[in-house]
Protein backbone atom coordinates (compact mmCIF):
# COMPACT_ATOMS: atom_id res chain seq x y z
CA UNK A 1 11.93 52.55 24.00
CA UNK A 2 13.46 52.61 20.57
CA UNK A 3 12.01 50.93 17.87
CA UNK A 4 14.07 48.95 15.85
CA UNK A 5 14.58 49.37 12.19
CA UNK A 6 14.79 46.33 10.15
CA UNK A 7 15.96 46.55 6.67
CA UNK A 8 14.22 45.51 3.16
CA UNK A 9 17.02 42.76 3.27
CA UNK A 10 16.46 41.37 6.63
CA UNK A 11 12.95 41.48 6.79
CA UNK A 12 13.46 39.39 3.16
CA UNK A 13 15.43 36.97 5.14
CA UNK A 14 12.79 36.87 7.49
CA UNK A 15 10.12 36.08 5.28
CA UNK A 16 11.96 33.72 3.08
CA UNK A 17 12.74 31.54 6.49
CA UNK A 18 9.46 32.36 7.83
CA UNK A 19 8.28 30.56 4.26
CA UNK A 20 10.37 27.65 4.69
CA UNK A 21 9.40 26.98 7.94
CA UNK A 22 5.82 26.73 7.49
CA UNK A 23 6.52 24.55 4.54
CA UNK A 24 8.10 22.18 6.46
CA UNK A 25 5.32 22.49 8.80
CA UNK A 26 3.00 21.49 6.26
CA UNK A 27 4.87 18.70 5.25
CA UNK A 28 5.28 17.16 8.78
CA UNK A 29 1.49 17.83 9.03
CA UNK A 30 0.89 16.00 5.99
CA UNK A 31 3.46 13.12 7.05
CA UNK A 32 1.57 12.90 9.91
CA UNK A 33 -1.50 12.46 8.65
CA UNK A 34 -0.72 9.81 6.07
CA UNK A 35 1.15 7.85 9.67
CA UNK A 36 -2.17 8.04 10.97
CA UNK A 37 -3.89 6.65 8.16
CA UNK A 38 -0.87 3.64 7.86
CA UNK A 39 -1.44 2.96 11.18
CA UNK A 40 -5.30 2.57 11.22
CA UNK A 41 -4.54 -0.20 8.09
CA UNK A 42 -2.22 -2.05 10.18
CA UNK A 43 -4.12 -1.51 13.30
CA UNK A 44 -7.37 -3.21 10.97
CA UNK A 45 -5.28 -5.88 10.09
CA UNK A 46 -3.78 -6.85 13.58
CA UNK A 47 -7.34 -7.43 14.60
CA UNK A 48 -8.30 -9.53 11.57
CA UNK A 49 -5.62 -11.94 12.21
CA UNK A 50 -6.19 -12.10 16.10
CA UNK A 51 -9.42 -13.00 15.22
CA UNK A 52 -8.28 -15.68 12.59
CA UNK A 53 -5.92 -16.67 15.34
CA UNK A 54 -8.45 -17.10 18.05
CA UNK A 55 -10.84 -19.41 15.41
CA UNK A 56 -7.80 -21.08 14.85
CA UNK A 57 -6.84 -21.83 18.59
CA UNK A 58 -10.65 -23.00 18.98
CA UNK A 59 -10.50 -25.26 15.82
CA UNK A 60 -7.95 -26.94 17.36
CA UNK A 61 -9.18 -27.17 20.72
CA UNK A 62 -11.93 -28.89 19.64
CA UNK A 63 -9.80 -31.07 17.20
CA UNK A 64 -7.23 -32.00 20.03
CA UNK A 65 -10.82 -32.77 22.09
CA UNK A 66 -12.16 -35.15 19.50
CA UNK A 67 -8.40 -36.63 19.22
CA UNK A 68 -8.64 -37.22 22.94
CA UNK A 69 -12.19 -38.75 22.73
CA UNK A 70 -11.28 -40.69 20.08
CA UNK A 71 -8.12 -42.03 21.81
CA UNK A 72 -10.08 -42.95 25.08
CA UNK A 73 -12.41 -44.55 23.06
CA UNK A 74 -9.66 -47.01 21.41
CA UNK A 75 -7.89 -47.46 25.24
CA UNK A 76 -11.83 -48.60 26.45
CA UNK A 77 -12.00 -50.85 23.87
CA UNK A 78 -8.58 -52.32 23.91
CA UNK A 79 -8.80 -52.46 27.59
CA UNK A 80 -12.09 -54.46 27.47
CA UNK A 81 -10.54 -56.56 25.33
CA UNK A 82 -13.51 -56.92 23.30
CA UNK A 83 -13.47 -57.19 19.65
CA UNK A 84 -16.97 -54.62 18.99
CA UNK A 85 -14.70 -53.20 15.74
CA UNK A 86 -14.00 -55.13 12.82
CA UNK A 87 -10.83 -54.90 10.77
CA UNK A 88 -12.22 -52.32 8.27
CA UNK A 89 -13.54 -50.81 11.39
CA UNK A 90 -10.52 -50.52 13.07
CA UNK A 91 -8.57 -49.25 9.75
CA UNK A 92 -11.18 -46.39 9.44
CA UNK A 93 -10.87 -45.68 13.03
CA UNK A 94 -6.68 -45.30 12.76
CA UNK A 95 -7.41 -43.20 9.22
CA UNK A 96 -9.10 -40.89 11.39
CA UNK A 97 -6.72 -40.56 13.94
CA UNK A 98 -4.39 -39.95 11.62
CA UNK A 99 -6.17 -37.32 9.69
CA UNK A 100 -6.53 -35.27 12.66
CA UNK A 101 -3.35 -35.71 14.21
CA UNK A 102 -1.80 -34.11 10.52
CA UNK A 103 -4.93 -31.56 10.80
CA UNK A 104 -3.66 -30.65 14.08
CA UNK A 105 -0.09 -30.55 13.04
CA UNK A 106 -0.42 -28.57 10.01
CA UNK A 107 -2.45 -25.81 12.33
CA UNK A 108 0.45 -25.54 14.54
């Protein structure tokens, strides 16, 4: 076996691209790291808004549920043809409706 001579020069070379490449290195390292961290934050924030989401969804479930109740209500009583409501009655009753149907419109 003969042992191979490297020059002053070339083992120069060697060091000066055995420098760069660990620099690099470190810099993909440190990329890296700061991904990781950007991706925990976003991560965070994707489950805070599919929880907002989800209280949304159930807000108006239970808004289109009271809508519905309300609305069966009105049908019973138009149906029975009974007059249990009086006019102001009957005016609050459509104010509601209405609120809720914009409540549930501005959710969506």
């Amino acid at each position: 076996m003969e042992a191979e001579v490297i020059s002053g020069k070339d083992m120069k070379t060697i060091e000066t691209s055995l420098e760069a490449l660990w620099d690099k290195a470190r810099r993909v390292s440190e990329v890296l790291v700061q991904l990781k961290e950007s991706n925990s934050v976003l991560q965070k924030k994707v489950e805070d808004l599919e929880a907002v989401e989800q209280n949304l969804k159930q807000e108006l479930a239970s808004k289109d549920r009271e809508l519905e109740r309300l609305r069966q209500d009105a049908l019973r009583l138009q149906s029975n043809g009974s007059n249990i409501l009086t006019k102001e009655e009957k005016e609050a009753l459509k104010a509601r409706i209405k609120d809720l149907i914009s409540k549930i419109n501005s959710h969506l």
